[in-house]
Protein backbone atom coordinates (compact mmCIF):
# COMPACT_ATOMS: atom_id res chain seq x y z
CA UNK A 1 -5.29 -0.01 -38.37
CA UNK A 2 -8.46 -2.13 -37.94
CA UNK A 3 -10.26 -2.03 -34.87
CA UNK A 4 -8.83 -3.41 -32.12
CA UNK A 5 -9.41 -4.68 -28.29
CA UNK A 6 -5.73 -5.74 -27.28
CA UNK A 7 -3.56 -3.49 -29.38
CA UNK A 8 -3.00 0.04 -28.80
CA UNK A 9 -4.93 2.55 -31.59
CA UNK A 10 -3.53 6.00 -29.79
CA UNK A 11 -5.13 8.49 -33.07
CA UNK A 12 -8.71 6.75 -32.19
CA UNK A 13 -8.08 8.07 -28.36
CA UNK A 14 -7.04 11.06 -30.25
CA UNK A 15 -10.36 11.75 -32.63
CA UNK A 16 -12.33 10.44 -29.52
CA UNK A 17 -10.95 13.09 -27.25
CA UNK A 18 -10.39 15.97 -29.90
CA UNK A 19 -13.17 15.65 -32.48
CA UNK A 20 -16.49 16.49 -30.54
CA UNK A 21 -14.14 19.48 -28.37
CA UNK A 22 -16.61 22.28 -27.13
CA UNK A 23 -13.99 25.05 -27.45
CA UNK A 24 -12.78 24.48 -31.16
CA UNK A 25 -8.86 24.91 -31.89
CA UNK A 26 -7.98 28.47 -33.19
CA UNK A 27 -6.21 28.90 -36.35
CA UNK A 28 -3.20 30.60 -34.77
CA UNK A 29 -0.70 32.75 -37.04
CA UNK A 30 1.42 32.59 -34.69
CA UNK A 31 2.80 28.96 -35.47
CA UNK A 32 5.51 29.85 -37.90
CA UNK A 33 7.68 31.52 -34.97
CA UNK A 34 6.57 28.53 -32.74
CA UNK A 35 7.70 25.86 -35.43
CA UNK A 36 10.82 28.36 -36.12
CA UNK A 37 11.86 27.62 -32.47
CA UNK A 38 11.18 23.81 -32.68
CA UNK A 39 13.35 23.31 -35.82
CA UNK A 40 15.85 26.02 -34.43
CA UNK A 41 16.90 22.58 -32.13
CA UNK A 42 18.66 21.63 -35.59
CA UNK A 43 22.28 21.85 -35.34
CA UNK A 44 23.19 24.51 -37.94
CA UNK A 45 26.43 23.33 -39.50
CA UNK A 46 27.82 26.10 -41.98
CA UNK A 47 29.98 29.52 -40.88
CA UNK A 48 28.00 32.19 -39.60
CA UNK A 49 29.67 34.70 -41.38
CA UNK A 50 28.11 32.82 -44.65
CA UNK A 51 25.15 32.62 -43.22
CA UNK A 52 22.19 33.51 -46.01
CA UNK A 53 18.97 32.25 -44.86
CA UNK A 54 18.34 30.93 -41.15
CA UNK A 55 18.40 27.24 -40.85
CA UNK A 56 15.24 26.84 -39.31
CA UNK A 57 13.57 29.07 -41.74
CA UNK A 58 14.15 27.17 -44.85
CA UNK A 59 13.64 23.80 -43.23
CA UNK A 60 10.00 25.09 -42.33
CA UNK A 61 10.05 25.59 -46.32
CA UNK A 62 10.87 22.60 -46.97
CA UNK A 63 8.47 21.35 -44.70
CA UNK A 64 5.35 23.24 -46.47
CA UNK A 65 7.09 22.02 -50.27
CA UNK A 66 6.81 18.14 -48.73
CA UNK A 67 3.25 18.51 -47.58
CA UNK A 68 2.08 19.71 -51.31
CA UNK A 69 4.36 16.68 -52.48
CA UNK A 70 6.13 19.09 -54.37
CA UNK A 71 9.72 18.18 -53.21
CA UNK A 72 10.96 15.57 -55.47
CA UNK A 73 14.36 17.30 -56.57
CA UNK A 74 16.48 20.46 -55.57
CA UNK A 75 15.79 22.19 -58.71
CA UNK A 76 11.63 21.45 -58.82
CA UNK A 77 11.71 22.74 -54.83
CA UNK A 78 13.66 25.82 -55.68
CA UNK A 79 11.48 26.56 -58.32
CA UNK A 80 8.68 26.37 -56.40
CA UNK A 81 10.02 28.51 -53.81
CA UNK A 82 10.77 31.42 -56.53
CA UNK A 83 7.48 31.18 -58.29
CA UNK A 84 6.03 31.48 -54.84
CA UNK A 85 8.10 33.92 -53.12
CA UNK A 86 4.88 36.23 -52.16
CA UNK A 87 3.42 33.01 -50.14
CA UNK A 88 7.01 32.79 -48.16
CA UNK A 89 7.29 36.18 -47.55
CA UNK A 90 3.73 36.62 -46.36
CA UNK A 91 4.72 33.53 -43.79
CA UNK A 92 7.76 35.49 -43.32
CA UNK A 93 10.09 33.21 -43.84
CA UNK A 94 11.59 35.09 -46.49
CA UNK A 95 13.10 38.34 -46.22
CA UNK A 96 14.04 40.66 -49.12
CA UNK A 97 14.47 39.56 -53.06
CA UNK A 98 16.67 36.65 -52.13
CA UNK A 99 15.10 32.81 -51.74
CA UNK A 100 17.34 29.49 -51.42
CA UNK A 101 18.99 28.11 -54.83
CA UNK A 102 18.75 24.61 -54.97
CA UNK A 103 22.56 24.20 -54.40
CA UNK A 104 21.61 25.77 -50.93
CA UNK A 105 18.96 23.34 -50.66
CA UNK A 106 20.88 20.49 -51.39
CA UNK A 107 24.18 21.60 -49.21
CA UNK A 108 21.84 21.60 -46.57
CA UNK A 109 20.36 18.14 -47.43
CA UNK A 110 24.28 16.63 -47.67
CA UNK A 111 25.03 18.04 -43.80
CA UNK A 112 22.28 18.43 -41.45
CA UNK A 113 21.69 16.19 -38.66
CA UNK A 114 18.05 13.95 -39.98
CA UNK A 115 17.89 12.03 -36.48
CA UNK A 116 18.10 16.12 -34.87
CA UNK A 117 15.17 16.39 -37.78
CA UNK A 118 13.21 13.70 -36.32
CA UNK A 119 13.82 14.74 -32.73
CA UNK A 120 12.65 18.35 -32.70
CA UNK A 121 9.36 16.93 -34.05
CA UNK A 122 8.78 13.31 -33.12
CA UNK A 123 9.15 14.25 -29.60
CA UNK A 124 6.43 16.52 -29.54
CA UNK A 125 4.31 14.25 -31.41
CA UNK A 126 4.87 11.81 -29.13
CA UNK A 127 4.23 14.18 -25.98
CA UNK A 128 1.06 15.70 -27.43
CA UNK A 129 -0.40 12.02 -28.07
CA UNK A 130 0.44 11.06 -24.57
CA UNK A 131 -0.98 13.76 -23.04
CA UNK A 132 -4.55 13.14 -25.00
CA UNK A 133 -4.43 9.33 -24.37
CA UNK A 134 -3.95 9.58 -20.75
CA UNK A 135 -6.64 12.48 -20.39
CA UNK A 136 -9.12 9.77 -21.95
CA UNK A 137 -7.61 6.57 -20.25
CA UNK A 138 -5.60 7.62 -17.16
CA UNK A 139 -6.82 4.64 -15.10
CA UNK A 140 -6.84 2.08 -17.50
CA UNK A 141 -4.17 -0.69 -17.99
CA UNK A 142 -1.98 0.71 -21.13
CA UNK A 143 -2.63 -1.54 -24.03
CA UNK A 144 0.03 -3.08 -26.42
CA UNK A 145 1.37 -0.60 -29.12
CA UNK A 146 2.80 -2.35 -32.56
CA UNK A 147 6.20 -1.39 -33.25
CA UNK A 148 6.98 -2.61 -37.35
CA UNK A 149 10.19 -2.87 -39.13
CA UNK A 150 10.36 -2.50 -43.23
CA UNK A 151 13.01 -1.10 -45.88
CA UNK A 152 11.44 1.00 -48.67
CA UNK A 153 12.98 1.34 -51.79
CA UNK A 154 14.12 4.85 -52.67
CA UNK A 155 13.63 4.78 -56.36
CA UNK A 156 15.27 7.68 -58.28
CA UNK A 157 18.52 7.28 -56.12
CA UNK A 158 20.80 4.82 -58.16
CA UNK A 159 21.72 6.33 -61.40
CA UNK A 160 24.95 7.25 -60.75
CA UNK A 161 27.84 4.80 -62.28
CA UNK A 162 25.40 1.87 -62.39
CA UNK A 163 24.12 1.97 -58.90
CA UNK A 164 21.40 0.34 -57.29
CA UNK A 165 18.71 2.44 -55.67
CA UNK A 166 19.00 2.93 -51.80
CA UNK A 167 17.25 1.06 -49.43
CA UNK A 168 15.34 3.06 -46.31
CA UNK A 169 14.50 0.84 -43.25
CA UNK A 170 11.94 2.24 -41.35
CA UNK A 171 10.80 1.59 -37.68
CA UNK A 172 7.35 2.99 -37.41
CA UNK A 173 4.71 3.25 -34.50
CA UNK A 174 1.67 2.00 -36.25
CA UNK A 175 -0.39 2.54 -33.20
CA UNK A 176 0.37 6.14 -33.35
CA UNK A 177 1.34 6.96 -36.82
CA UNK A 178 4.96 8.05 -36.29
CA UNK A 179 7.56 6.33 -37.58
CA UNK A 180 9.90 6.77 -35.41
CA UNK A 181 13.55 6.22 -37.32
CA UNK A 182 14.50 5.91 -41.19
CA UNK A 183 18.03 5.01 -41.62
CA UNK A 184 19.67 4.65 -45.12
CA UNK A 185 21.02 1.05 -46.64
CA UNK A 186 22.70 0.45 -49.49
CA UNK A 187 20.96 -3.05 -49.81
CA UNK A 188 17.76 -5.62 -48.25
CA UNK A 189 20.94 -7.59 -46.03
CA UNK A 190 21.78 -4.61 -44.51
CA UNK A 191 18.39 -4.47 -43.22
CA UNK A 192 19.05 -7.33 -40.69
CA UNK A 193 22.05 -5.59 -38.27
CA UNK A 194 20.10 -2.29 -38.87
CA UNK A 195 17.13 -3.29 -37.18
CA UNK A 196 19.03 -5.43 -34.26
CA UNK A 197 20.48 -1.80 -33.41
CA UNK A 198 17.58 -0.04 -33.52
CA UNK A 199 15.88 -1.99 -31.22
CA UNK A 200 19.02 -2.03 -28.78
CA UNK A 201 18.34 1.78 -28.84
CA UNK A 202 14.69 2.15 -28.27
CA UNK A 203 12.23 0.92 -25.08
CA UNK A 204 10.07 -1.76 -25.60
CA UNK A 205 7.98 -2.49 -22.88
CA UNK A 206 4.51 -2.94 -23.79
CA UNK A 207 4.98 -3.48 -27.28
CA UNK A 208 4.94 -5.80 -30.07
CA UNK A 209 7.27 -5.87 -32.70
CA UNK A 210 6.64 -7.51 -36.31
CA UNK A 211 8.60 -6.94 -39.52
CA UNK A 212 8.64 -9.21 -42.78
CA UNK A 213 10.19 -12.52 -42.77
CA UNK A 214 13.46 -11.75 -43.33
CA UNK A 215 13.84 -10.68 -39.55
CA UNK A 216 12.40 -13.77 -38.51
CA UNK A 217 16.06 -14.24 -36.70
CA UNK A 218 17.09 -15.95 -33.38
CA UNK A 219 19.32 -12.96 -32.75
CA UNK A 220 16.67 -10.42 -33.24
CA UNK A 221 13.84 -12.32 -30.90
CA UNK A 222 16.91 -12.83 -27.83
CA UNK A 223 17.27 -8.61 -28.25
CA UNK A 224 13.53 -8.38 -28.27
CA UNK A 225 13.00 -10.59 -25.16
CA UNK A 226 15.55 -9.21 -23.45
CA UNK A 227 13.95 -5.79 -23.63
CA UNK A 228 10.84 -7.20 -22.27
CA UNK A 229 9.05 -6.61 -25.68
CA UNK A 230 7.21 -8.83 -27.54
CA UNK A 231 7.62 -10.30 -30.91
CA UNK A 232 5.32 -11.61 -34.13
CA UNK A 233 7.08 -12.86 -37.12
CA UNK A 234 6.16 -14.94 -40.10
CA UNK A 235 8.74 -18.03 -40.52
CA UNK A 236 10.95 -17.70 -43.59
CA UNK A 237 10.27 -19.89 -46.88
CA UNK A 238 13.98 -21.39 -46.27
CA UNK A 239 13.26 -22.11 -42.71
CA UNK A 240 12.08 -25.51 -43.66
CA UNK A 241 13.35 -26.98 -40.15
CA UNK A 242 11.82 -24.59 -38.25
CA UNK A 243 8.16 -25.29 -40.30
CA UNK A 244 9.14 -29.32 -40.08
CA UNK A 245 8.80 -28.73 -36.28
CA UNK A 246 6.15 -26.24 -35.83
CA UNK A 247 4.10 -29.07 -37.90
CA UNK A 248 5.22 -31.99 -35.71
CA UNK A 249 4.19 -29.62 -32.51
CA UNK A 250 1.17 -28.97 -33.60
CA UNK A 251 -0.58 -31.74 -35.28
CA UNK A 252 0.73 -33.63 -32.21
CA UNK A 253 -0.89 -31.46 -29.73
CA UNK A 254 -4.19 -30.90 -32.37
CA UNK A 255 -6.39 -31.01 -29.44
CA UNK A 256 -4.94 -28.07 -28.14
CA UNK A 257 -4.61 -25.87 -30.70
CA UNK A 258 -7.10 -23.11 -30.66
CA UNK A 259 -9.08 -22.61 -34.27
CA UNK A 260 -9.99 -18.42 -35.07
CA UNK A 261 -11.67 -16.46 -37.84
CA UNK A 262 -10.96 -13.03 -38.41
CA UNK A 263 -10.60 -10.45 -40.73
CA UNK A 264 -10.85 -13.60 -43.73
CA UNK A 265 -7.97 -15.32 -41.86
CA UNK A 266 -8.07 -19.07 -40.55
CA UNK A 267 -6.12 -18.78 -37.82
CA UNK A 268 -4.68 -22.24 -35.72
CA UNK A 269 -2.79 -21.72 -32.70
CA UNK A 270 -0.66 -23.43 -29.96
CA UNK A 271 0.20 -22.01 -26.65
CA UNK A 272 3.74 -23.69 -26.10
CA UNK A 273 2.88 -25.93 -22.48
CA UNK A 274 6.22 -27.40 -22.41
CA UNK A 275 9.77 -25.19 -22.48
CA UNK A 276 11.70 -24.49 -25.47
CA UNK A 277 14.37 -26.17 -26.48
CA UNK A 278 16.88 -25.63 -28.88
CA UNK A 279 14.78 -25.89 -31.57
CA UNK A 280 12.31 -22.92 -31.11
CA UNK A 281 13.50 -19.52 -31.46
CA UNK A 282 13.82 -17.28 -27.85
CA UNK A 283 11.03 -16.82 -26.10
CA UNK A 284 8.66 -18.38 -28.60
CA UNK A 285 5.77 -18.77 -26.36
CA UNK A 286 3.29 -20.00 -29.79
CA UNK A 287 3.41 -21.37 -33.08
CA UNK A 288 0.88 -20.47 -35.60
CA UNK A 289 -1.06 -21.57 -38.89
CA UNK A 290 -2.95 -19.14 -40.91
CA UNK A 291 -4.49 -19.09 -44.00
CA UNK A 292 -5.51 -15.74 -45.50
CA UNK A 293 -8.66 -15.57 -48.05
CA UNK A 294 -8.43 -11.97 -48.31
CA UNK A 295 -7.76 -12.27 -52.30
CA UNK A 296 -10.39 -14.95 -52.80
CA UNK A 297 -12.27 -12.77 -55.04
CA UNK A 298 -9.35 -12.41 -57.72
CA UNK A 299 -8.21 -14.59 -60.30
CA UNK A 300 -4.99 -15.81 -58.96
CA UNK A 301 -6.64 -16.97 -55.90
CA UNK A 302 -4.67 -19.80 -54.19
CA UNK A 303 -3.90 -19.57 -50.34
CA UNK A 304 -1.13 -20.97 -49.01
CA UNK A 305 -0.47 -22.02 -45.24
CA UNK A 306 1.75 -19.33 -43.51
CA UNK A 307 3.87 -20.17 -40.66
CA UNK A 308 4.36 -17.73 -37.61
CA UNK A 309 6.29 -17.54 -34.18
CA UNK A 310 5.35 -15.44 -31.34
CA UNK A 311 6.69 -14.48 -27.81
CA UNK A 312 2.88 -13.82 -26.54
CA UNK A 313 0.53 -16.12 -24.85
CA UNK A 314 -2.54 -14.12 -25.71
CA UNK A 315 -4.54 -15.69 -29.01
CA UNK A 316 -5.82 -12.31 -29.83
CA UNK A 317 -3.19 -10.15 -29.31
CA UNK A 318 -1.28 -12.83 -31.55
CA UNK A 319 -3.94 -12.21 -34.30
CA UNK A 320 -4.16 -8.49 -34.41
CA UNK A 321 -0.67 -8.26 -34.74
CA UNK A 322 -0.56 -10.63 -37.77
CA UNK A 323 -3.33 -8.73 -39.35
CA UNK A 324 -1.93 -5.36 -38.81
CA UNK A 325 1.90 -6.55 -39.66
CA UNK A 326 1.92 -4.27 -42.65
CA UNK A 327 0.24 -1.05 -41.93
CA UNK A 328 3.66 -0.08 -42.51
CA UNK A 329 3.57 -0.90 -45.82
CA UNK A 330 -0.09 -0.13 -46.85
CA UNK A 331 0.06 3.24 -44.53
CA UNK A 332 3.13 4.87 -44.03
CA UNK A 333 4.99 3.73 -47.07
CA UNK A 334 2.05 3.92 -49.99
CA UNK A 335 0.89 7.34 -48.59
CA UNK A 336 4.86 8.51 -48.45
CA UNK A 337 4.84 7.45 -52.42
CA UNK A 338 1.41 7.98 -53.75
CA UNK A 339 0.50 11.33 -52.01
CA UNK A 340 4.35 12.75 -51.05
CA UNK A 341 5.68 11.49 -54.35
CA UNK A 342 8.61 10.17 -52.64
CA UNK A 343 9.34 7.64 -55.40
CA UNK A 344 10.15 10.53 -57.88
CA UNK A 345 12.63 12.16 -55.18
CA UNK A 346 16.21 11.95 -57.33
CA UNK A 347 18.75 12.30 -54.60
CA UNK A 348 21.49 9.84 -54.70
CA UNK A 349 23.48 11.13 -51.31
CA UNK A 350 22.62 8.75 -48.51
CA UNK A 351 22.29 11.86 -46.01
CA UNK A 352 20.03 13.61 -48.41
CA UNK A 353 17.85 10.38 -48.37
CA UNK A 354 17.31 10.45 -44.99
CA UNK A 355 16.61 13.68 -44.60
CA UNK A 356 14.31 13.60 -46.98
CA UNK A 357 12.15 9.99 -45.61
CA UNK A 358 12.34 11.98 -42.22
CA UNK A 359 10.60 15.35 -43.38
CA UNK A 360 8.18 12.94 -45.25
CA UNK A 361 7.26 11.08 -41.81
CA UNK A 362 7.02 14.40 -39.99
CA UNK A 363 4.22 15.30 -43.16
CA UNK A 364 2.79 11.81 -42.87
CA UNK A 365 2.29 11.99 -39.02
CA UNK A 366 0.76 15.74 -39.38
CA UNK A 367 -1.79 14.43 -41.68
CA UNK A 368 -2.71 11.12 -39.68
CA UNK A 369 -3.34 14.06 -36.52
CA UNK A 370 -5.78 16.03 -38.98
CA UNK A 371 -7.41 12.95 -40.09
CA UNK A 372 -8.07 12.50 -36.34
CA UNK A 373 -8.95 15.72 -35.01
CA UNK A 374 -10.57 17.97 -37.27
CA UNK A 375 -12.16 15.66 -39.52
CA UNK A 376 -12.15 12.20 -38.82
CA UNK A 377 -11.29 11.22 -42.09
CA UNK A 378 -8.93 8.70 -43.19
CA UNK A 379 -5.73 10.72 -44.07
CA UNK A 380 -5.78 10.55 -47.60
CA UNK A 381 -8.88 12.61 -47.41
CA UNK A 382 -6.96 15.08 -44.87
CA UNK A 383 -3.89 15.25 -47.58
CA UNK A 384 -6.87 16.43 -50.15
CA UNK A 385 -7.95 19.00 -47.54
CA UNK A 386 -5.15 20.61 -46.64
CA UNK A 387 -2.69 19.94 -49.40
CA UNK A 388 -3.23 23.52 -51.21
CA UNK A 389 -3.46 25.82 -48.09
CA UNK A 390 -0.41 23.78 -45.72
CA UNK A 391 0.13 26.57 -43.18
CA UNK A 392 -3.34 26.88 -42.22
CA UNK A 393 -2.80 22.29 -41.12
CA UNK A 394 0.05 23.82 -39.35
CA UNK A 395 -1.38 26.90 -37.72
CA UNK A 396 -4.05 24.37 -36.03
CA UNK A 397 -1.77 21.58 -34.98
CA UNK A 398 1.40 23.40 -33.91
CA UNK A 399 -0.35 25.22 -30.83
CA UNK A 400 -1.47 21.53 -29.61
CA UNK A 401 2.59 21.07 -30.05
CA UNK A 402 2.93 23.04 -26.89
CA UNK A 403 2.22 21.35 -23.84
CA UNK A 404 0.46 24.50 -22.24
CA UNK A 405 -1.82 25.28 -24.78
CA UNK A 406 -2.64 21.68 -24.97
CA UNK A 407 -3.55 20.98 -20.83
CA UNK A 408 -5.59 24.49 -21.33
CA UNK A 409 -7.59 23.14 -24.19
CA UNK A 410 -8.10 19.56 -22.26
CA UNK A 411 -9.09 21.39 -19.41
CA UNK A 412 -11.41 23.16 -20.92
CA UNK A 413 -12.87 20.55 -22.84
CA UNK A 414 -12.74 17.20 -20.33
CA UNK A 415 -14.83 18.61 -17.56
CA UNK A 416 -17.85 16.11 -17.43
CA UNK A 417 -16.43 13.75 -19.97
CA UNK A 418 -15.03 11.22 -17.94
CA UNK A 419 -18.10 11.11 -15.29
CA UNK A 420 -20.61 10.72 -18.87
CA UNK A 421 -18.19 7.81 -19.90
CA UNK A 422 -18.21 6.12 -16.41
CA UNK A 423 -22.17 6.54 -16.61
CA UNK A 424 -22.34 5.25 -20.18
């Protein structure tokens, strides 16, 4: 994300807290049996009488596989895991000659739980972040965190009969790098419904929630507002009524509209002073006009006006949100497809999909932590780092994954930071 003052950035409380630490993080071998009892949360589906291989022991394989990118089929994962047997076994985490086929991989793909996936980890992501933030900002007023909405195309997953490829919509934390639910589509409509039940299902208080036009839906904002969150969306092409009056509003009220720069946007705003009326969209508190020059030094150069709704009063919260609307895109998804190869993942089984998008978060939100702590670095650079050697990114994060080891560490490392940053 771009530096901010009204949204939340939780991994820059994260590097400021963690980076400069006194007592440096141990490399601790002892995080395969700790991330064995975190994934052992997974609800193990199959007979225990034809029981191979634990559960949580291959999913911790398929974990390391995803952060080397090397998971982009059954077949290419079990391959890897037979040409690398010594490296398993040394982790223990295989026992004996036998390793998973990829017919075990993939039965276990086709029935596992992904949301139990996501909640063994996420939730300790989530509780390790919190504990940092508030060690660094326990008195302070908690800022806005932005909440975005986007389907990703899983490409490799339609060649079956003619098929189209399956569509993942993804509702990410940009403020923290988790995304925080990937559920599988079979199309862009779907995308709609799917995203009005997620946010029935999460909290939104003190957040802000964009997505890409599409969602720009008077259902969606009444859900939003009546979760007390807050809401950013660009107007669709085909709402021409809606732009007709957002025009008439605010060339009317010219005087009033409040002119920004930033980040090579022209930004023109109106703080609604009147109610809304049928016309505007629930809880619309301010239209917006913004023109982006951000590709003024390429060929095809040719800004257009862009239309925008909002349920916030504040200008600059308004404009951070509309300049970090698709981190989602240019963070989570490009780094899923570029650096996880996720794009060359063949599975066609929606279950297999999601499973797969939810290990691929977990990776992504490992690496965004490394990028923060140890290095940093912007989490391509951490990917580079770590991408060879995986268990040794796990060995130092995991132990911060328990909430003892983590207040010992703060403890250790806080004392006098607060009273310098009050002084400062």
């Amino acid at each position: 994300m771009n530096n901010t003052t009204t949204l939340s950035d939780a991994l820059k409380d994260v590097a400021t807290v963690m980076a400069p630490l006194k007592n440096k993080i141990q490399s601790n071998r002892k995080f395969v049996s700790t991330i064995l009892h975190f994934l052992s949360g997974v609800n193990d589906f199959r007979e225990p009488h034809k029981i191979r291989y634990n559960l949580e022991n291959i999913l911790c394989i398929c974990l390391l596989l995803a952060m080397q990118g090397n998971f982009t089929s059954f077949a290419h994962a079990a391959s890897c895991i037979k040409l690398r047997v010594s490296y398993f076994k040394y982790l223990k985490l295989i026992d004996g000659e036998n390793f998973p086929s990829h017919d075990t991989l993939r039965r276990i793909f086709m029935y596992i739980d992904a949301k139990e996936l996501r909640d063994v980890i996420i939730s300790r992501f989530n509780r390790m972040i919190d504990k940092i933030t508030d060690s660094l900002n326990s008195k302070e007023k908690p800022k806005i965190r932005l909440l975005s909405g986007d389907g990703k195309m899983f490409n490799g997953s339609g060649r079956k009969n003619g098929a189209s490829n399956k569509n993942v919509f993804n509702f990410f934390d940009a403020s923290r790098g988790i995304c925080l639910l990937s559920v599988t589509l079979d199309d862009k409509e779907s995308e709609i419904p799917a995203f009005q039940y997620i946010l029935k299902r999460f909290k939104l208080d003190n957040s802000m929630i964009t997505a890409d036009a599409l969602h720009c839906q008077r259902k969606t904002c009444q859900i939003i507002t009546d979760k007390n969150g807050l809401y950013t969306f660009k107007v669709k092409d085909n709402q021409l009524a809606l732009k007709e009056h957002m025009t008439f509003v605010m060339d009317k009220n010219k005087d009033k509209c409040i002119k920004k720069s930033f980040n090579n946007c022209d930004y023109e705003i109106f703080i609604l002073d009147y109610p809304i009326t049928e016309q505007e969209f629930p809880g619309t508190k301010a239209f917006v006009r913004m023109v982006s020059h951000k590709r003024k030094d390429q060929q095809d150069y040719n800004p257009e006006t862009q239309y925008f709704i909002s349920s916030a009063d504040n200008v600059q919260l308004i404009i951070e949100a509309i300049d970090n609307r698709w981190h989602i895109e240019s963070g989570l998804h490009k780094f899923k497809d570029t650096s996880l190869n996720e794009d060359e993942c063949t599975f066609m089984d929606k279950n297999c999909i999601e499973v797969m998008a939810t290990l691929n978060n977990i990776v992504y939100t490992l690496y965004c932590l490394a990028a923060a702590i140890f290095h940093n670095e912007v989490i391509n650079d951490a990917k580079t780092r770590f991408e060879h050697n995986p268990e040794e990114l796990l060995a130092l994060i995991v132990p911060l994954m328990e909430k003892q080891n983590l207040s010992k560490l703060l403890k250790e490392n806080m004392r006098g930071r607060k009273k310098c940053k009050s002084q400062g």
